[in-house]
N, C-alpha and C. Protein backbone atom coordinates (compact mmCIF):
# COMPACT_ATOMS: atom_id res chain seq x y z
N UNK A 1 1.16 39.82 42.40
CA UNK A 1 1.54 38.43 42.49
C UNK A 1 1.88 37.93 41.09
N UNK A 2 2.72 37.70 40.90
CA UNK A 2 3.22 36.78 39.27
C UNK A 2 4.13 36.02 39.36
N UNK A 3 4.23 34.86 38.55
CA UNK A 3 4.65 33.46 38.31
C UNK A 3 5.53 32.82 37.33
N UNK A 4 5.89 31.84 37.38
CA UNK A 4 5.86 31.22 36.45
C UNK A 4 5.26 30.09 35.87
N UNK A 5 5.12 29.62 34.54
CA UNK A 5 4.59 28.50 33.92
C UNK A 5 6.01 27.78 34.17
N UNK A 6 6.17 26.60 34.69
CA UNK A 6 7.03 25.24 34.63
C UNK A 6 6.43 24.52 34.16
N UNK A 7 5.36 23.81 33.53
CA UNK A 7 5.06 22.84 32.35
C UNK A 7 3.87 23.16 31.78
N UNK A 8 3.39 22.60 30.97
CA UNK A 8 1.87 22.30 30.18
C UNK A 8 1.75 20.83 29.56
N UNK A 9 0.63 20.82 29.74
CA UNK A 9 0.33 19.36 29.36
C UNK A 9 -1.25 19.32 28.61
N UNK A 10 -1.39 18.12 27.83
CA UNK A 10 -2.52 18.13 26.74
C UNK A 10 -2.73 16.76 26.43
N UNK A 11 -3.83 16.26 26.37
CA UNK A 11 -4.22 15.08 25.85
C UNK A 11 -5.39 15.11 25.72
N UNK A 12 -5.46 14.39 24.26
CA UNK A 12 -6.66 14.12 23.08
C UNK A 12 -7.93 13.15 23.95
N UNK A 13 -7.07 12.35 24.99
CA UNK A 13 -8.45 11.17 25.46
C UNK A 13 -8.45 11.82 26.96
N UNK A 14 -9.50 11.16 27.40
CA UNK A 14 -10.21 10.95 28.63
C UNK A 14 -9.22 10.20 29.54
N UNK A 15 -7.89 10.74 29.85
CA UNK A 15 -7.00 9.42 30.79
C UNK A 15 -7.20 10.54 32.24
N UNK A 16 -6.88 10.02 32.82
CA UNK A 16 -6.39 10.83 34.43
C UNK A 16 -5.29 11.56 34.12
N UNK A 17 -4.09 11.09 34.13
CA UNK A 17 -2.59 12.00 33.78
C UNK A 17 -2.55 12.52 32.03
N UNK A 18 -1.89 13.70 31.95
CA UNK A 18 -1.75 14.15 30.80
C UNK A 18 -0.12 14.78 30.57
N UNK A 19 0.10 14.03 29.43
CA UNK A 19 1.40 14.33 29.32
C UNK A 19 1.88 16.06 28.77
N UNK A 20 3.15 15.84 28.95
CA UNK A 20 3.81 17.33 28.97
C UNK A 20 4.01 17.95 27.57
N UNK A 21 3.99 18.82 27.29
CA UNK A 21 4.22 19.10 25.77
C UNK A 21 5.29 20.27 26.05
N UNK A 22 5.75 20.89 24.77
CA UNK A 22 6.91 21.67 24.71
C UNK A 22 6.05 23.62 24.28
N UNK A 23 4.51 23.39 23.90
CA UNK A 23 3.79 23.99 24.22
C UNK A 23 2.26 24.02 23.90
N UNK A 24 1.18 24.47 24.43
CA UNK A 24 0.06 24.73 24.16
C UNK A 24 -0.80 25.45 23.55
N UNK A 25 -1.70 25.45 22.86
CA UNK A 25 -2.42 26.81 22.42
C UNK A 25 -3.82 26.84 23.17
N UNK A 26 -4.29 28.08 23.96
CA UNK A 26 -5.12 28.23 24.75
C UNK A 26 -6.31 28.75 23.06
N UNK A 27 -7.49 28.28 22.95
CA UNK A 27 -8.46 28.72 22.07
C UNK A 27 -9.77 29.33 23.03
N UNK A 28 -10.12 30.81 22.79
CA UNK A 28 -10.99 31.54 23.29
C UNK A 28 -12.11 30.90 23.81
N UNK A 29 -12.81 30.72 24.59
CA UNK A 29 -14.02 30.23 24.58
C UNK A 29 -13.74 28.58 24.45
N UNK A 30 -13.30 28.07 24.32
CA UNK A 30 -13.03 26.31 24.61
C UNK A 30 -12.02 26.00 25.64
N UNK A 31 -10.51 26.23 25.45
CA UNK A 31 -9.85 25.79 26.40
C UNK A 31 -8.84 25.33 25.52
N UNK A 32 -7.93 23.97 26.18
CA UNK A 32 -6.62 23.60 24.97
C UNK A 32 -6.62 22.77 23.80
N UNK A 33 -6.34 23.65 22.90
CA UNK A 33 -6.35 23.04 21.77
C UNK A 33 -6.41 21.45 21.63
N UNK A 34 -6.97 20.38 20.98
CA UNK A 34 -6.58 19.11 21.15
C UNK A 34 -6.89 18.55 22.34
N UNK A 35 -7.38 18.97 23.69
CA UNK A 35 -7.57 18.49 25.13
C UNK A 35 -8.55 18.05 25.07
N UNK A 36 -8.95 16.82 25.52
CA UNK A 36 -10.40 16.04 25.39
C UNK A 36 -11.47 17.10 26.67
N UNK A 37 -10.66 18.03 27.21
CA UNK A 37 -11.66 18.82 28.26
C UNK A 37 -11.95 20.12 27.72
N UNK A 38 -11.34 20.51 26.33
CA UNK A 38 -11.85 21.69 25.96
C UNK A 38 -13.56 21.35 24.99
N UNK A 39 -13.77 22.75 25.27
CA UNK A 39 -15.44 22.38 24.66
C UNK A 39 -16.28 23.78 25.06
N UNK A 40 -17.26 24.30 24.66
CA UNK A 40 -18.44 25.60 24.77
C UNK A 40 -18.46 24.59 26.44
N UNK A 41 -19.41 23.63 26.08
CA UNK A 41 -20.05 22.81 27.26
C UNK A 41 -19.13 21.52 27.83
N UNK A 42 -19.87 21.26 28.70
CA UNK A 42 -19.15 20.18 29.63
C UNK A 42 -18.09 19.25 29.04
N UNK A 43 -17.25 18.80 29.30
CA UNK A 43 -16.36 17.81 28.60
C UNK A 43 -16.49 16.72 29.77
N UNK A 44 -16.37 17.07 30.79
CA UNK A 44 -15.62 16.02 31.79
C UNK A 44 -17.00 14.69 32.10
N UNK A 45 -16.83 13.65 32.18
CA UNK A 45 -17.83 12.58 31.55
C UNK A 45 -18.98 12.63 32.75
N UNK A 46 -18.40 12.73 33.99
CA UNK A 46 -19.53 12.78 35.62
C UNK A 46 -20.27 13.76 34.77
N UNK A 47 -19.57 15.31 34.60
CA UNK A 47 -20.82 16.63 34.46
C UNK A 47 -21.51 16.05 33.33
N UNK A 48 -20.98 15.79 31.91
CA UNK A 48 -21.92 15.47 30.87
C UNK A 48 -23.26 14.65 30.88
N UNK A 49 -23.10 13.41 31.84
CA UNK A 49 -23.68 12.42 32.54
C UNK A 49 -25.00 12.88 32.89
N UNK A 50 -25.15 14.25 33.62
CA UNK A 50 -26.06 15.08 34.31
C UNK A 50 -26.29 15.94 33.81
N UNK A 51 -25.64 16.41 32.92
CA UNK A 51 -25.85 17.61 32.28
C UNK A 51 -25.37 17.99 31.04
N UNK A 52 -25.28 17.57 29.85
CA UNK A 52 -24.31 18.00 28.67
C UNK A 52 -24.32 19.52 28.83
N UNK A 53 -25.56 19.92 28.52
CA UNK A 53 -25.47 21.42 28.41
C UNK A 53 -24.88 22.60 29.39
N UNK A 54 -24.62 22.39 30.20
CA UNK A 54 -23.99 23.02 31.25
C UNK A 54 -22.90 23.74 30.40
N UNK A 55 -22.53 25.05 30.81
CA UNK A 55 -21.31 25.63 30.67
C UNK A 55 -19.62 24.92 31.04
N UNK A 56 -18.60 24.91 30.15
CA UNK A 56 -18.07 23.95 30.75
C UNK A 56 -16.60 25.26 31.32
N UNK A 57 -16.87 25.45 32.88
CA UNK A 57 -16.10 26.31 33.57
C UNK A 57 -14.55 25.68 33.98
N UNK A 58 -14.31 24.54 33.40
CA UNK A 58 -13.48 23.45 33.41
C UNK A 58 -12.47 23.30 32.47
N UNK A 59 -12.15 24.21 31.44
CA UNK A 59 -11.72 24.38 30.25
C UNK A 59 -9.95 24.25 30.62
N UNK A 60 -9.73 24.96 31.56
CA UNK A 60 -8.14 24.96 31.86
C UNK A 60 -7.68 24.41 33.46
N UNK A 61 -6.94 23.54 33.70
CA UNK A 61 -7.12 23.19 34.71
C UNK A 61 -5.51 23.94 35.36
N UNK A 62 -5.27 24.35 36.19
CA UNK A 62 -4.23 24.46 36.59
C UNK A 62 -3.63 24.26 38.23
N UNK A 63 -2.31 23.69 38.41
CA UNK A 63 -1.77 23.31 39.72
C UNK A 63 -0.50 24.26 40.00
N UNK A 64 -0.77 24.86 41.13
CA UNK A 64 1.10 24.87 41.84
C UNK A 64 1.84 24.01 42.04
N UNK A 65 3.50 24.13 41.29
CA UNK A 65 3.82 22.86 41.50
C UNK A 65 4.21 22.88 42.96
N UNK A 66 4.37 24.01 43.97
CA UNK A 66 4.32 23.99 45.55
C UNK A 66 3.77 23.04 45.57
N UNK A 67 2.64 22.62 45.38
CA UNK A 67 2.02 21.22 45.81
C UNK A 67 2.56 19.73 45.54
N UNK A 68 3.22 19.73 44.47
CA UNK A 68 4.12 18.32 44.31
C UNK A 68 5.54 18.92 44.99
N UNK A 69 6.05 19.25 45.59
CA UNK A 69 7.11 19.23 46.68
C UNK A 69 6.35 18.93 48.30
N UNK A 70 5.28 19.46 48.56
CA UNK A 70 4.48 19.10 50.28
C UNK A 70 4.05 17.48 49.70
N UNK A 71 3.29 17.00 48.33
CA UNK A 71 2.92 15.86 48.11
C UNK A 71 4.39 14.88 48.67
N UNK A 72 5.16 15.14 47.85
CA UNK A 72 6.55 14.46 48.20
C UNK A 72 7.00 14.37 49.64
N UNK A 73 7.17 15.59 50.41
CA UNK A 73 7.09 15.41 51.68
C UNK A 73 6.32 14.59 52.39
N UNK A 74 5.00 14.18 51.45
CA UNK A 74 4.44 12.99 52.45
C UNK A 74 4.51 12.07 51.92
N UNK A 75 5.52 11.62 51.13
CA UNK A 75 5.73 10.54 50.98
C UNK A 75 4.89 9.65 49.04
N UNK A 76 4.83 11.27 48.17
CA UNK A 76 4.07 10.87 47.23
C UNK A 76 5.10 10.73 45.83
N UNK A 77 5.01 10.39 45.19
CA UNK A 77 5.95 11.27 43.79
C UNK A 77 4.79 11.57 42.67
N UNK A 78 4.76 12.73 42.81
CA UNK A 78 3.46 13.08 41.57
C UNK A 78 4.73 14.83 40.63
N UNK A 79 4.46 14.18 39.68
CA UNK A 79 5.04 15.38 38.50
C UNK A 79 3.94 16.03 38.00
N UNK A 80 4.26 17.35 36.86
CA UNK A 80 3.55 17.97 36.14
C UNK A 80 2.66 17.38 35.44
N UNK A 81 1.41 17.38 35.11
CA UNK A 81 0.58 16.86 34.04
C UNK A 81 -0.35 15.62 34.61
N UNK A 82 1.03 14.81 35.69
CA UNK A 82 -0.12 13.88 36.20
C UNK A 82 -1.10 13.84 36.98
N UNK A 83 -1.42 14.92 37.80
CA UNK A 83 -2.94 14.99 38.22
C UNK A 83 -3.86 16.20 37.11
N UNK A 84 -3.32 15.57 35.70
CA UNK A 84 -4.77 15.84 35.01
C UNK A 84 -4.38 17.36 34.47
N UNK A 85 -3.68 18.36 35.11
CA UNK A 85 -3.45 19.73 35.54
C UNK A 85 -3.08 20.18 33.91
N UNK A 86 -3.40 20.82 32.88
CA UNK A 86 -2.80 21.48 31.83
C UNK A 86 -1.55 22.93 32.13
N UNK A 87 -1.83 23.33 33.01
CA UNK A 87 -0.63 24.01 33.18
C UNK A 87 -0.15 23.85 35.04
N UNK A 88 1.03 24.16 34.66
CA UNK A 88 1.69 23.97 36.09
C UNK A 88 2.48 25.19 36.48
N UNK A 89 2.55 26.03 37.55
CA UNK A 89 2.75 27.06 37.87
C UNK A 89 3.59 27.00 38.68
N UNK A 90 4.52 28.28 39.08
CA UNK A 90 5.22 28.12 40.42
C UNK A 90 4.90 29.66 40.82
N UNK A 91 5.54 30.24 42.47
CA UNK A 91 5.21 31.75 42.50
C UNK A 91 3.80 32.23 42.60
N UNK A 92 2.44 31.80 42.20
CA UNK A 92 1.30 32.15 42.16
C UNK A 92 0.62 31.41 42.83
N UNK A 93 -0.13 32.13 44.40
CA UNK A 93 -1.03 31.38 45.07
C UNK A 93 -2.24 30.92 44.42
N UNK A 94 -2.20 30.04 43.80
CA UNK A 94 -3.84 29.75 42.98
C UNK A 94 -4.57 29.94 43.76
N UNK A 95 -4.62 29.20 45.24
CA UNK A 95 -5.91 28.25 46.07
C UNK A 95 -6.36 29.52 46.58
N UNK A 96 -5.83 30.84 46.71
CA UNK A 96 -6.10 31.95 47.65
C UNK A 96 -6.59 32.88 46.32
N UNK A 97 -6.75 32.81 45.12
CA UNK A 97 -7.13 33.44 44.19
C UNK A 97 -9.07 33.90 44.16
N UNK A 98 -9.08 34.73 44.16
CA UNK A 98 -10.63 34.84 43.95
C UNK A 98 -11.64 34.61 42.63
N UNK A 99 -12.85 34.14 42.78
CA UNK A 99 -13.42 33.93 41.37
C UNK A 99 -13.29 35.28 40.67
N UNK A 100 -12.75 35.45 39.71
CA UNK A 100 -12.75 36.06 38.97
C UNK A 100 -11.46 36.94 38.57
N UNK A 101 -11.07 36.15 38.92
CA UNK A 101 -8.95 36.91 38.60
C UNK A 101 -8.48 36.44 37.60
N UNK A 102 -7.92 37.07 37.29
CA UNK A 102 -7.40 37.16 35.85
C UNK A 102 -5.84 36.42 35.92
N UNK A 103 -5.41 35.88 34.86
CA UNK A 103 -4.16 35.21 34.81
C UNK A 103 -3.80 35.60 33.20
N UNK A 104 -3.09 36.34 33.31
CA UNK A 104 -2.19 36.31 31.61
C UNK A 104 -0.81 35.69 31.56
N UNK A 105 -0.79 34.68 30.57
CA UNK A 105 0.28 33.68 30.44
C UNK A 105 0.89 33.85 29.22
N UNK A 106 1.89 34.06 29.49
CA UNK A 106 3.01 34.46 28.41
C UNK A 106 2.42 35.84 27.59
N UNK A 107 2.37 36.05 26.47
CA UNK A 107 2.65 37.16 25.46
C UNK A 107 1.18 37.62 25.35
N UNK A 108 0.40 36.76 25.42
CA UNK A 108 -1.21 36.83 24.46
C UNK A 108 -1.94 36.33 25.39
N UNK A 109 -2.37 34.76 26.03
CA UNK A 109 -3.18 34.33 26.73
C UNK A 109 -4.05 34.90 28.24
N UNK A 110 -5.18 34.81 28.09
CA UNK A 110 -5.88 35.43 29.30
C UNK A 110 -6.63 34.50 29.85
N UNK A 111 -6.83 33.97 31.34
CA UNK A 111 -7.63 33.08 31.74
C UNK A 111 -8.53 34.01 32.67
N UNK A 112 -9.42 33.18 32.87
CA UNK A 112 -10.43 33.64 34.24
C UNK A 112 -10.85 32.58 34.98
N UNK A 113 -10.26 32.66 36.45
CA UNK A 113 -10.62 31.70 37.67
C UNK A 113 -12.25 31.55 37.33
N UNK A 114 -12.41 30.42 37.82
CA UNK A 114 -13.71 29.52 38.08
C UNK A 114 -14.35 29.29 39.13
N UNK A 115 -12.85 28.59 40.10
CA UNK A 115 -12.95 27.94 41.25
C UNK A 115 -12.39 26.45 41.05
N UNK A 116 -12.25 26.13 41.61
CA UNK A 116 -11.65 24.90 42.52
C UNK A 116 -11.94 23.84 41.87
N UNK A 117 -10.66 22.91 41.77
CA UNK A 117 -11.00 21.46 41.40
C UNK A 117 -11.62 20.50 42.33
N UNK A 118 -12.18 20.02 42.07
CA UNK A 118 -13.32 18.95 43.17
C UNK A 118 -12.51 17.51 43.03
N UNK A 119 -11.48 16.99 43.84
CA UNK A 119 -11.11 16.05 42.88
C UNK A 119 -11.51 14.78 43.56
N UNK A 120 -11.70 13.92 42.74
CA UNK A 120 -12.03 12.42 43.08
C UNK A 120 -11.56 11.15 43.24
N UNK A 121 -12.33 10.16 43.10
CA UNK A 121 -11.61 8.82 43.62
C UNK A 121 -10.50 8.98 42.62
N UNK A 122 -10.33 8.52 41.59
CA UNK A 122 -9.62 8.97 40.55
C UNK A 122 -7.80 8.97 41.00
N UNK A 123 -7.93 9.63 42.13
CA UNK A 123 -6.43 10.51 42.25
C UNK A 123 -6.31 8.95 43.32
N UNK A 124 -7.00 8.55 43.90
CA UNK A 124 -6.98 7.66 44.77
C UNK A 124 -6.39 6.45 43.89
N UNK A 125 -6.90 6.01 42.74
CA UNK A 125 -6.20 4.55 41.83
C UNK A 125 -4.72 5.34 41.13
N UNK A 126 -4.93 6.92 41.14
CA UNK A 126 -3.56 6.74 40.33
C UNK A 126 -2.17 6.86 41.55
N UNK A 127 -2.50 7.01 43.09
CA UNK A 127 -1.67 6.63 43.73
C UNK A 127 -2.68 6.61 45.18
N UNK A 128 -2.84 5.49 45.75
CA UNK A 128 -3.60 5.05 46.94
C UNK A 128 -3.46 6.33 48.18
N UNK A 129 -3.97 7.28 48.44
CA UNK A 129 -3.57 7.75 49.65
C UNK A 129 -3.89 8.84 49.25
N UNK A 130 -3.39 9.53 48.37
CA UNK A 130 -3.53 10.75 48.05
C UNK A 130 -4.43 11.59 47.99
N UNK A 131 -5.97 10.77 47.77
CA UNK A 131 -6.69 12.13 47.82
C UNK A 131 -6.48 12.79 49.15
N UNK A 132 -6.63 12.12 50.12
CA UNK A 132 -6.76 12.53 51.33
C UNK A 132 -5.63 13.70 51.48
N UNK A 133 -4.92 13.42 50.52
CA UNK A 133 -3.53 14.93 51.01
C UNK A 133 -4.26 15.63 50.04
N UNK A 134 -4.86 16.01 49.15
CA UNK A 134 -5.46 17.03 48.28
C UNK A 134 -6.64 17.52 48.97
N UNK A 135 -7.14 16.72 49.10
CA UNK A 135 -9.18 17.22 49.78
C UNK A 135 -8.70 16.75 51.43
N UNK A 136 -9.44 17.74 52.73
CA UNK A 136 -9.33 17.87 54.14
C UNK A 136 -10.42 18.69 54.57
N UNK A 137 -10.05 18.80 55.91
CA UNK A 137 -10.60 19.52 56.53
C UNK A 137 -9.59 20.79 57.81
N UNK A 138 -10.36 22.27 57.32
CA UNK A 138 -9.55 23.01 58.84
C UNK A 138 -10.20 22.78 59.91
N UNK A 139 -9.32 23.72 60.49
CA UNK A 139 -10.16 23.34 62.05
C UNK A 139 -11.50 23.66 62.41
N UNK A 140 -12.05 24.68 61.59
CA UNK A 140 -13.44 24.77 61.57
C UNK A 140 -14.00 23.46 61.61
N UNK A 141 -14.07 22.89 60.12
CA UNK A 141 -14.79 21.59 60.06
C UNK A 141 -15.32 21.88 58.16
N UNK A 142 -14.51 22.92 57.95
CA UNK A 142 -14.96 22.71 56.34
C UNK A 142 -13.82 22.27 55.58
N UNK A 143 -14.28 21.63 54.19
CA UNK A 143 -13.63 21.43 53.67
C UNK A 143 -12.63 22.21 52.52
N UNK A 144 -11.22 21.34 52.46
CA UNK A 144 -10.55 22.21 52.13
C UNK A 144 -9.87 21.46 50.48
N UNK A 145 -9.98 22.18 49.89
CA UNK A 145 -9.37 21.53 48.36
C UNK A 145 -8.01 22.16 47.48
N UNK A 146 -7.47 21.26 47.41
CA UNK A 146 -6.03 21.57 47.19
C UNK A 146 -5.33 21.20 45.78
N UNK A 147 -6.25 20.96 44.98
CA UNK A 147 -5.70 20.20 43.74
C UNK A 147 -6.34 21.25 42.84
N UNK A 148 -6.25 22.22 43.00
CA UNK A 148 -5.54 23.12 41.55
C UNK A 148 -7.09 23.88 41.49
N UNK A 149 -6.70 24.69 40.18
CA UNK A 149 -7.75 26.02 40.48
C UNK A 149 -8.16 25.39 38.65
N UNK A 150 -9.60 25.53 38.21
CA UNK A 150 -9.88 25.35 36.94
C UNK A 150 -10.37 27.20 36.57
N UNK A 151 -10.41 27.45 35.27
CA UNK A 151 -10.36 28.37 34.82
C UNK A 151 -11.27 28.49 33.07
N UNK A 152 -11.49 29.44 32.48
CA UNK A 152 -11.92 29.67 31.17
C UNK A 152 -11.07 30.65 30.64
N UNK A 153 -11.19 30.35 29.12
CA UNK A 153 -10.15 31.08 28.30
C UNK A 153 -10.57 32.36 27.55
N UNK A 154 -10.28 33.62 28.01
CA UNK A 154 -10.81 34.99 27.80
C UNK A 154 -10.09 35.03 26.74
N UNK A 155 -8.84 35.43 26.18
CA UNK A 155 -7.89 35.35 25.35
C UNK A 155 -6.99 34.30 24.95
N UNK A 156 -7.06 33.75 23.96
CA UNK A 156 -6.64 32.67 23.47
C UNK A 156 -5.05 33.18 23.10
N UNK A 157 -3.82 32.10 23.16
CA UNK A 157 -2.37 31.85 22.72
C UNK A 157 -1.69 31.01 23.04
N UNK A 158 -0.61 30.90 22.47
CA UNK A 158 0.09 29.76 23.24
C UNK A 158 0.82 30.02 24.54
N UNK A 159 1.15 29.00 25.18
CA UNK A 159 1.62 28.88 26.50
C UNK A 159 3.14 28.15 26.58
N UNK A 160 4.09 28.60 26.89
CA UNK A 160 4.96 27.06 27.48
C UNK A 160 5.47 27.63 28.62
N UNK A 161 6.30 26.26 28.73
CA UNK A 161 7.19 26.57 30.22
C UNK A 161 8.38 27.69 30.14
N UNK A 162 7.98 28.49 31.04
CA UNK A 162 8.99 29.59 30.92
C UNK A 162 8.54 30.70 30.93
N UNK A 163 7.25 30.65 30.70
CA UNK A 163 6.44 31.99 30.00
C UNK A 163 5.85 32.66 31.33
N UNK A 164 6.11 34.07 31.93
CA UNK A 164 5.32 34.38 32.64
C UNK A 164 4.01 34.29 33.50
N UNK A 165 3.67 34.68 34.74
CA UNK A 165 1.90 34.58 34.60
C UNK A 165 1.66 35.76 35.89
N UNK A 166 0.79 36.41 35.16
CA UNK A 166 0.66 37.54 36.00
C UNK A 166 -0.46 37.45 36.12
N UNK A 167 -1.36 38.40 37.64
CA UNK A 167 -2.62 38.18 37.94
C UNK A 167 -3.20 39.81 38.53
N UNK A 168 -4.52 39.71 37.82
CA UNK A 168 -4.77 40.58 37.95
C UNK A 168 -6.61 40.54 38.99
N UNK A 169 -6.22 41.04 40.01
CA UNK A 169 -7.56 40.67 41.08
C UNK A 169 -9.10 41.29 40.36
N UNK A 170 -9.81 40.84 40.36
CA UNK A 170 -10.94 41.71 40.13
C UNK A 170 -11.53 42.64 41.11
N UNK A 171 -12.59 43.33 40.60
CA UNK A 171 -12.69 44.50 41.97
C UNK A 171 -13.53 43.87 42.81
N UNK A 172 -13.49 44.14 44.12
CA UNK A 172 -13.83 43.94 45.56
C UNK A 172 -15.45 44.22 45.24
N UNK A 173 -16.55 43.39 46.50
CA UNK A 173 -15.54 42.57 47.40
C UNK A 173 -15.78 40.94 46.46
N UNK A 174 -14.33 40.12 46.80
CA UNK A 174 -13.83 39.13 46.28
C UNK A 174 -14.74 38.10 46.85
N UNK A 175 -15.47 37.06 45.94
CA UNK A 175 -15.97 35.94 46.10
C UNK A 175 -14.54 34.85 46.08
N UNK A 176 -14.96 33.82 47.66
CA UNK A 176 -13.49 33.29 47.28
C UNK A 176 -13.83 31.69 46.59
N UNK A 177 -13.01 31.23 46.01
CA UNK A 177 -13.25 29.57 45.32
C UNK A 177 -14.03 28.75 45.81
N UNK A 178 -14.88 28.39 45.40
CA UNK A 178 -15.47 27.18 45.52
C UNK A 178 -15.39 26.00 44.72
N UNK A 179 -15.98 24.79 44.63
CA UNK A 179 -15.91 23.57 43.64
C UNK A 179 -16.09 24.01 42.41
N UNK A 180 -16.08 23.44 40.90
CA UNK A 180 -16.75 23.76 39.99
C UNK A 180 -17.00 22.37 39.24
């Protein structure tokens, strides 16, 4: 399975949307350079709240942009960067990815799945309706999460749009995503 990167995005503060840059540098063990979510430990303000010390498995956030074309189909307009997402992908099933798969992006960079973005009211003020198209339920009765896969940075480099992303499964048997 391999991809492409169509954007990256980075920002210094704590906003919901993060704008696009022309490229990124992934740093080992933190996440993106300059990103108010890179860090050893927690960045994001809920986990810190409860926990500073916690590992922060949150370091890289990433979306298919498949998902802003079905968003649009229902009636949304959401682009790259604005749900929060530091990189944006096309070609690569994130949501079907297992904990522990590997993603190398462009020349140098190595990520490792986490699991699943948990996402919140949040997505709800930056356009009314929407969580409900990200977070559901199948027909079972569990829930289902659709807003992007978070990750940690094994190998640090830069990233931009354009740059490959290849995945490499870990060995069986596969734990599949959960929240993080």
């Amino acid at each position: 399975m391999n991809g492409t990167v169509t954007a990256v995005s980075s920002d210094p503060g704590h906003a919901f949307s993060k704008p696009n840059r022309d490229r990124i540098t992934l740093l080992a063990g933190l996440g993106v350079e300059g990103d108010a979510h890179a860090g050893v430990t927690v960045q994001h303000r809920s986990r810190v709240a409860r926990d500073p010390s916690q590992p922060n498995l949150r370091q890289v956030h990433l979306i298919g942009e498949e998902l802003f074309a079905e968003l649009g189909a229902a009636g949304f307009a959401v682009a790259p960067g604005q749900l929060g997402e530091n990189v944006t992908t096309r070609g690569v099933d994130l949501l079907g990815l297992p904990v522990g798969a590997v993603l190398r992006l462009g020349p140098a960079a190595v990520l490792e799945v986490t699991g699943l973005r948990n996402p919140c009211r949040q997505i709800d003020d930056f356009q009314h309706g929407l969580l409900r198209q990200v977070v559901g339920c199948d027909p079972a009765g569990n829930i289902v999460r659709r807003a992007g896969v978070m990750s940690i940075v094994r190998v640090g480099g830069q990233v931009r749009p354009g740059d490959a992303v290849t995945v490499q499964l870990p060995a069986g048997p596969h734990r599949p995503l959960d929240r993080v």
